[in-house]
Protein backbone atom coordinates (compact mmCIF):
# COMPACT_ATOMS: atom_id res chain seq x y z
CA UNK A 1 -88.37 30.53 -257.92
CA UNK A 2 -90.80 29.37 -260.30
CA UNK A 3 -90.86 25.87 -261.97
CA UNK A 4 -90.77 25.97 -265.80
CA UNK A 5 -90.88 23.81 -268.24
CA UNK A 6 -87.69 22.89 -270.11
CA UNK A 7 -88.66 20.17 -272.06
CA UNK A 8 -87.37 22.10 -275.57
CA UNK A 9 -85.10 23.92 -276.80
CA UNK A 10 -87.53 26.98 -277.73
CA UNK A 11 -88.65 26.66 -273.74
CA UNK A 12 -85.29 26.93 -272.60
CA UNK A 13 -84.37 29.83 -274.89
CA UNK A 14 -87.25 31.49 -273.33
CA UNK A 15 -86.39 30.74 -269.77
CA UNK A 16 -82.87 31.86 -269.75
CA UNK A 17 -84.11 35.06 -271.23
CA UNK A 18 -86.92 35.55 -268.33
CA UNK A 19 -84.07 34.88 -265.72
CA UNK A 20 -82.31 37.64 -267.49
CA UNK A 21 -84.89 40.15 -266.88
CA UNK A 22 -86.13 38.52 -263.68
CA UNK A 23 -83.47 37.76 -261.69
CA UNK A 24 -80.63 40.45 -260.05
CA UNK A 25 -77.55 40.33 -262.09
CA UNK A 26 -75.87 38.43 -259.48
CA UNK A 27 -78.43 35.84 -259.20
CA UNK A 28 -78.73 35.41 -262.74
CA UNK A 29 -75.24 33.27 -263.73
CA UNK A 30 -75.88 30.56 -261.36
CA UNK A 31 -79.52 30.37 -262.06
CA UNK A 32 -78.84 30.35 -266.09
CA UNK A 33 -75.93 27.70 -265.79
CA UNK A 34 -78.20 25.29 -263.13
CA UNK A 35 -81.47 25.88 -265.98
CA UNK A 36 -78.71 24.92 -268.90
CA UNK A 37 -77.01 21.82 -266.72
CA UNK A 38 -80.42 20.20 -265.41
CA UNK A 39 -81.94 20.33 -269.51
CA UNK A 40 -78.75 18.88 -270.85
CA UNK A 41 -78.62 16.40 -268.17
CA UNK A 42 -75.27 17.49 -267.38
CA UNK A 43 -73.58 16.34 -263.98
CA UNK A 44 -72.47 19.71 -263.49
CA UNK A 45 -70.94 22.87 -265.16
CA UNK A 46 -68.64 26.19 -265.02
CA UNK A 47 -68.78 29.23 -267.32
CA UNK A 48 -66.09 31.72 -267.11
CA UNK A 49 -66.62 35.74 -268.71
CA UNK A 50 -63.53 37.22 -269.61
CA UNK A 51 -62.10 39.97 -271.41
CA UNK A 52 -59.23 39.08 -273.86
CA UNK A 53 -57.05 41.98 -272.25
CA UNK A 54 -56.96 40.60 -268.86
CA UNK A 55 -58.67 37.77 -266.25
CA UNK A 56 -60.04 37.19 -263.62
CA UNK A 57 -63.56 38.00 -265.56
CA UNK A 58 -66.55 36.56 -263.77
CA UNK A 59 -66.51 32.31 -263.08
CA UNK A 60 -69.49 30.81 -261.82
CA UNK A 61 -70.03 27.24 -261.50
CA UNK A 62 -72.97 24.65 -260.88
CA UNK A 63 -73.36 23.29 -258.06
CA UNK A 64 -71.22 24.74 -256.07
CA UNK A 65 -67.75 23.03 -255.27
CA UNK A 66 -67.30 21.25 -258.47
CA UNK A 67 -63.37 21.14 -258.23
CA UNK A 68 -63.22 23.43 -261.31
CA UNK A 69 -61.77 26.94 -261.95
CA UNK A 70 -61.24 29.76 -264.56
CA UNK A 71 -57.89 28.94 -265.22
CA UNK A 72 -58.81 25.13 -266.45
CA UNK A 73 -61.42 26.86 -268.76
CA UNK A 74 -58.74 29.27 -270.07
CA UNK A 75 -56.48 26.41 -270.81
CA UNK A 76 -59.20 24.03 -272.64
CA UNK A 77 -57.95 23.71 -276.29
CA UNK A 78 -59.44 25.05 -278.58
CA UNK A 79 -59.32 25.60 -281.66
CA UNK A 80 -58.65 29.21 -283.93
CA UNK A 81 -61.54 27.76 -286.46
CA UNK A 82 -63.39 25.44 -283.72
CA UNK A 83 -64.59 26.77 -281.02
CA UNK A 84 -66.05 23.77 -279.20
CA UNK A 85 -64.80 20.31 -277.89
CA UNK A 86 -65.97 17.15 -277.24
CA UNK A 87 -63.96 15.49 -274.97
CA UNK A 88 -64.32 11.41 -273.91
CA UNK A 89 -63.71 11.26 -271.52
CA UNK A 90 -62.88 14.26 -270.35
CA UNK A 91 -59.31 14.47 -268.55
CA UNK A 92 -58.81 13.26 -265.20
CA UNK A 93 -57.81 16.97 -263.66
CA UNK A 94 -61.57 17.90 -264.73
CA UNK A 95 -63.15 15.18 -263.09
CA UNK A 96 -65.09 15.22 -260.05
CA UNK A 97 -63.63 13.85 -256.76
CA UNK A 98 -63.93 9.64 -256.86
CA UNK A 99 -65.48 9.92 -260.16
CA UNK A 100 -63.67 9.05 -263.92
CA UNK A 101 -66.68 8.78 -266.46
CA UNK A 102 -67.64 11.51 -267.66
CA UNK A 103 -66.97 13.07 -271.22
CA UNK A 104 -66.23 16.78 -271.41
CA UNK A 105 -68.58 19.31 -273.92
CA UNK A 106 -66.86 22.84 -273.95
CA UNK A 107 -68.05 26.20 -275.92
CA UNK A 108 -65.96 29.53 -275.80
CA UNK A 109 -68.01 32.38 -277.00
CA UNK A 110 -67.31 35.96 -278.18
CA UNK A 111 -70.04 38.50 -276.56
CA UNK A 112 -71.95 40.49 -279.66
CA UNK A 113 -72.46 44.07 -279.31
CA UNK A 114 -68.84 45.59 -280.02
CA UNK A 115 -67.58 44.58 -277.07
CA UNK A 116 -64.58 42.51 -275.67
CA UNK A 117 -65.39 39.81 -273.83
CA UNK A 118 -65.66 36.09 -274.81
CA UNK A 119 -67.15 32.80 -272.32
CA UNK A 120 -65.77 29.42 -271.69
CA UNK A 121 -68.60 27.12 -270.85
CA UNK A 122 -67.99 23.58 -270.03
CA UNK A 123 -69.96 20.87 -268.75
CA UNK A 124 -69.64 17.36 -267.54
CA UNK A 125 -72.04 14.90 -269.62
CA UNK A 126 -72.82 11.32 -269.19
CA UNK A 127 -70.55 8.94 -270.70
CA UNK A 128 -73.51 7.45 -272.66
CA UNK A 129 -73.79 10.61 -274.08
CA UNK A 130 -75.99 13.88 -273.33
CA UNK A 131 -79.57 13.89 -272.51
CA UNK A 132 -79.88 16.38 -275.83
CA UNK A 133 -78.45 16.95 -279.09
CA UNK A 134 -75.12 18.94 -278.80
CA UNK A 135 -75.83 21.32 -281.28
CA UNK A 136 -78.59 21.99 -279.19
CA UNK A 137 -77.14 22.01 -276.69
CA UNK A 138 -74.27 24.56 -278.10
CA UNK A 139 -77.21 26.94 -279.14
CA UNK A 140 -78.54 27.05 -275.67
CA UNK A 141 -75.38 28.07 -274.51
CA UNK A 142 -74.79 30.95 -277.11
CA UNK A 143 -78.25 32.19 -275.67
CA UNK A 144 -77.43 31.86 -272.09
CA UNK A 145 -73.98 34.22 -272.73
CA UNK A 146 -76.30 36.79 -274.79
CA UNK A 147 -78.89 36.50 -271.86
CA UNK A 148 -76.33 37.54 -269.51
CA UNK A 149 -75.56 40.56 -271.71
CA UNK A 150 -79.08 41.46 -271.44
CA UNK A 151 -78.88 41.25 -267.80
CA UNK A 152 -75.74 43.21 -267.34
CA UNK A 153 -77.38 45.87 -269.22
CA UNK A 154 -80.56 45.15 -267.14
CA UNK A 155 -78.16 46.00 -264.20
CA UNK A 156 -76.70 49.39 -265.76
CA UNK A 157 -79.83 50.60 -267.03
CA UNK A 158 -80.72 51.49 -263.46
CA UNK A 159 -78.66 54.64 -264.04
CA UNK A 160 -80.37 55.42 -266.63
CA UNK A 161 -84.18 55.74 -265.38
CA UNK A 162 -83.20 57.23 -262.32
CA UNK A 163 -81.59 60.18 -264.63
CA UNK A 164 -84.88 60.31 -266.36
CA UNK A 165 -87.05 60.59 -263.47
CA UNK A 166 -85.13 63.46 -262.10
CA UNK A 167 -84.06 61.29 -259.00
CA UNK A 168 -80.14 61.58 -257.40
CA UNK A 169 -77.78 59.94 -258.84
CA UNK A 170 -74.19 58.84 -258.44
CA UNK A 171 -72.86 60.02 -261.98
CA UNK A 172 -73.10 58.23 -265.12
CA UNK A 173 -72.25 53.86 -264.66
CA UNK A 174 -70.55 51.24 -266.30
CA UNK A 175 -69.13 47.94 -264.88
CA UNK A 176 -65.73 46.67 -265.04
CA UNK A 177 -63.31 44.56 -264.12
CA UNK A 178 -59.90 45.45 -262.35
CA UNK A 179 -57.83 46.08 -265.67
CA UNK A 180 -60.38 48.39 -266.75
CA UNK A 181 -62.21 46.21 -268.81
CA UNK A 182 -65.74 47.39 -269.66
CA UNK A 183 -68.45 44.74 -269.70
CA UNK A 184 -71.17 46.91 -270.18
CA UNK A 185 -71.89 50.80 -270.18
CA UNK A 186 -74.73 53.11 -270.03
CA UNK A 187 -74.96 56.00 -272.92
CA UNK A 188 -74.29 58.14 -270.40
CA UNK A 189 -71.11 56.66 -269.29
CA UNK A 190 -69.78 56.38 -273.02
CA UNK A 191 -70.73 59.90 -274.21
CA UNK A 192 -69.11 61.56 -271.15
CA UNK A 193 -65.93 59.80 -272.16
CA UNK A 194 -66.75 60.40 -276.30
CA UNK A 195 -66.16 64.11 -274.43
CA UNK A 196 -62.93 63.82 -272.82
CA UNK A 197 -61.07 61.00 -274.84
CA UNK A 198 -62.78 62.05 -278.36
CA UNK A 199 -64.87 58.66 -278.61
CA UNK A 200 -67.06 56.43 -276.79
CA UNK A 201 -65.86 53.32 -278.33
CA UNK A 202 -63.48 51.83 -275.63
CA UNK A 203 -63.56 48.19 -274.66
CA UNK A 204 -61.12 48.93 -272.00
CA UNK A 205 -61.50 52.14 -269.42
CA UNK A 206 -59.37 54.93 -271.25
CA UNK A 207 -57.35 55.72 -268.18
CA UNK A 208 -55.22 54.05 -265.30
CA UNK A 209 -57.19 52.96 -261.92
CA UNK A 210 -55.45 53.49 -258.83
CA UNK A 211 -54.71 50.81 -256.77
CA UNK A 212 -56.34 52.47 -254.00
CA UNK A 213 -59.38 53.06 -255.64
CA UNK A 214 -60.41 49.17 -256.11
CA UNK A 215 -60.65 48.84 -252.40
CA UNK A 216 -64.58 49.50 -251.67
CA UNK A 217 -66.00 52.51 -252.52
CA UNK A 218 -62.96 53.73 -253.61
CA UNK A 219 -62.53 56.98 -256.05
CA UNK A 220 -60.01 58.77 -258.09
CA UNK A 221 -60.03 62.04 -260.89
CA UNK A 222 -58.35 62.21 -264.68
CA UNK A 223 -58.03 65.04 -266.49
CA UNK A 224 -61.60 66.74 -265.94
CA UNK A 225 -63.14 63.29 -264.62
CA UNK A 226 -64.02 61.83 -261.39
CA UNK A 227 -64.48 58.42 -260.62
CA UNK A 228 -65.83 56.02 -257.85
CA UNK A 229 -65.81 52.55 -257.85
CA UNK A 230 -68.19 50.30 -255.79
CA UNK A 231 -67.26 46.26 -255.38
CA UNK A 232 -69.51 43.74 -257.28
CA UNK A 233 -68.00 40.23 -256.44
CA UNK A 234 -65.29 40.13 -258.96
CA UNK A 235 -66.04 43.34 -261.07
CA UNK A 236 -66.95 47.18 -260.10
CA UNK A 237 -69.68 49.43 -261.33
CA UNK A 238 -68.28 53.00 -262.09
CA UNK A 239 -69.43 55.99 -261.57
CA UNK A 240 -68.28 58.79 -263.04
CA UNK A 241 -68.81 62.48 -263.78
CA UNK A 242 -67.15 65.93 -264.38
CA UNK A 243 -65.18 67.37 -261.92
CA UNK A 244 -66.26 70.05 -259.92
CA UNK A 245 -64.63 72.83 -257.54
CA UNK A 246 -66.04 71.04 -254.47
CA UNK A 247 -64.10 68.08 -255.21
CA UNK A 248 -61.37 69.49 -253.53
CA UNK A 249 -62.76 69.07 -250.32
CA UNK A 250 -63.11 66.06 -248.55
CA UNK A 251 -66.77 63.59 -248.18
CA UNK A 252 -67.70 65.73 -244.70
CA UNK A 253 -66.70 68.90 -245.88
CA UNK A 254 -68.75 68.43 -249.00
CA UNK A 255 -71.68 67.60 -247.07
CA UNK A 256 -70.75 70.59 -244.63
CA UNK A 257 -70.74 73.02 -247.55
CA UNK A 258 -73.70 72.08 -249.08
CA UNK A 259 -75.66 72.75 -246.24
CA UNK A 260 -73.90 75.73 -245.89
CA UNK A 261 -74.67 76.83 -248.67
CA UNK A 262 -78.60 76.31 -248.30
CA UNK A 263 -78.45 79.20 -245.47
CA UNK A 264 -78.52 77.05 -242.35
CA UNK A 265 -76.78 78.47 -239.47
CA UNK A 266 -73.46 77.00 -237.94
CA UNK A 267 -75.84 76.06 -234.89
CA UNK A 268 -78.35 74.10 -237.24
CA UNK A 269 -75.28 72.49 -239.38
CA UNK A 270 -74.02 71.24 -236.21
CA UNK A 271 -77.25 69.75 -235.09
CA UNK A 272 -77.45 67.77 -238.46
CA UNK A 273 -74.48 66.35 -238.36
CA UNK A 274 -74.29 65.71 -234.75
CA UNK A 275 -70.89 67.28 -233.78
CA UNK A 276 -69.98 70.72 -232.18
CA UNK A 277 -70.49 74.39 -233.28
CA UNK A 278 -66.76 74.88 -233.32
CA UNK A 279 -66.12 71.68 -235.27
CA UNK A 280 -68.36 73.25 -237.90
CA UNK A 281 -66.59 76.56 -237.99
CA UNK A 282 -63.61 74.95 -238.45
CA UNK A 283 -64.82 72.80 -241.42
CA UNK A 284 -66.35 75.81 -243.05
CA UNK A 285 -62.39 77.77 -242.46
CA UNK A 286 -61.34 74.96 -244.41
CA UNK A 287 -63.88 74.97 -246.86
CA UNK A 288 -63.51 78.72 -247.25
CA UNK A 289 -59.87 78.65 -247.66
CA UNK A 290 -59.16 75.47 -250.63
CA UNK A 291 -62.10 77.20 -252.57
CA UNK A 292 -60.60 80.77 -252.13
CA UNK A 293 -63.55 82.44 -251.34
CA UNK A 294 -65.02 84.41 -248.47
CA UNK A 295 -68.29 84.73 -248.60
CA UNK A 296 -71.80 82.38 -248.14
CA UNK A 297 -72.71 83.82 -251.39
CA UNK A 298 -69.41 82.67 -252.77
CA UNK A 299 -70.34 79.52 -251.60
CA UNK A 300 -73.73 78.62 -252.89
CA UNK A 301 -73.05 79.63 -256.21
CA UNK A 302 -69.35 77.14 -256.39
CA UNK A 303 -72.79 74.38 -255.00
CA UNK A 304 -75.31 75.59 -257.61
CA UNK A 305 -72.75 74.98 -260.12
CA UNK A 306 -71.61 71.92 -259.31
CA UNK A 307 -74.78 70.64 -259.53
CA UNK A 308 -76.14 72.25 -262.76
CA UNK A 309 -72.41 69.67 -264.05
CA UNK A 310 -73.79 66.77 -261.98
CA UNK A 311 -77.65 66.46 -261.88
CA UNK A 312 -78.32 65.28 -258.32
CA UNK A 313 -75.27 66.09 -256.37
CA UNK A 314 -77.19 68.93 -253.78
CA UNK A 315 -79.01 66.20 -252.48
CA UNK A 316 -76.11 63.33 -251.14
CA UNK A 317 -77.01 64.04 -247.59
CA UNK A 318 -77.31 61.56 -245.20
């Protein structure tokens, strides 16, 4: 990590944007809040991303270990028509360990961009007061929160430019939280749901998530939609995409059928998946019998189309 030079407000600005663009998404909290704490000459610091539908959100603190959590941000009191606080000091429960002299200097912040989500920040100042002015101090947090916007759609973009360059892909992506909450979306993402749900304008997912499905990697289907979830920390990108007739089979007889359906030979399939000729012409009974059909031809076409619905999906083999 580079050393850069904080010694303004314009400087910082620009460094919590570079670690926005820089940095992996879930580098870039941690990095942003330590930048913010060590210019402000605060003691330390938490930050806590939320939607107002549902917690936990995202809580990242600096350093690490600093006694505080999301639900002491949550329960800071503010204000409808002020939405910071100075507090001196600040109360005893949001004190370090051994320590009782330090004021308090709290922001919450709603995201821009249409979206739902708002961010406690609050850090621990010197007694004497901060090293900089606090209305600096409360623009350089309203630029942190929008840098991490930037870098969450940094992070979903990904999708994006792999669709463009004609490369595999997992479906369209957004990223969530466990309630559904969407914290940022590719135009992908939102037009595939503008044409199922009749707009693209949700702040929360427009349909129920299995329990199930918010253990790793897991997946689920509404209406003509199917979803797959992949763990990020505390939220979950989502995939998703239309439905196709080889989602009635399972993961290995997908991959079965598809190379099936290239022409390969049961004696070639069997090699390339390292298991037995009969365990192959059992899969492809299987296969055969949920997609009602009975012929190879059958077969390649039901693969053809799925991926003409879902650019990429011929090539998920291993």
């Amino acid at each position: 990590m580079t050393e850069i030079d904080t010694t303004d407000l314009d400087r910082i600005i620009q460094a919590l944007y570079t670690a926005a663009i820089e940095d992996d998404w879930l580098t870039f909290r941690p990095h942003a809040l330590a930048i913010l704490c060590q210019w402000a000459g605060a003691g330390s610091g938490a930050w806590h991303t939320h939607s107002s539908s549902a917690l936990p959100g995202e809580f990242t603190e600096y350093p690490q270990g600093t006694g505080l959590n999301r639900e002491q941000l949550m329960a800071l009191p503010f204000r409808l028509d002020k939405r910071e606080i100075h507090l001196k000091p600040l109360p005893p429960a949001l004190q370090p360990s051994g320590s009782a002299d330090d004021d308090g200097y709290a922001v919450r912040y709603a995201h821009r961009g249409g979206g739902d989500l708002s961010s406690s920040v609050l850090l621990r100042l010197p007694v004497k007061g901060a090293v900089r002015p606090l209305q600096e101090i409360r623009r350089a947090i309203g630029h942190m929160i929008e840098a991490d916007t930037l870098a969450l759609r940094h992070f979903i973009q990904r999708d994006e430019w792999l669709y463009s360059l004609g490369r595999p892909n997992r479906g369209c992506a957004a990223l969530i939280d466990s309630h559904g909450a969407i914290y940022v979306a590719s135009r992908r993402f939102r037009e595939l749901l503008a044409e199922t749900f009749g707009t693209g304008t949700f702040t929360v997912l427009p349909c129920p998530i299995p329990e199930s499905a918010l253990d790793s990697d897991g997946d689920f289907s509404h209406q003509d939609l199917h979803f797959r979830l992949s763990r990020q920390e505390a939220l979950y990108v989502i995939y998703a995409r239309r439905l196709t007739a080889l989602d009635q089979l399972s993961p290995r007889e997908q991959e079965i059928a598809r190379a099936l359906s290239t022409g390969k030979t049961f004696k070639s399939v069997a090699r390339q998946f390292n298991i037995a000729i009969s365990t192959v012409a059992n899969h492809a009974s299987r296969i055969y019998k949920k997609l009602g059909i009975y012929r190879r031809e059958e077969l390649t076409d039901l693969t053809r189309t799925s991926a003409q619905v879902n650019p990429g999906e011929t090539d998920k083999r291993p």
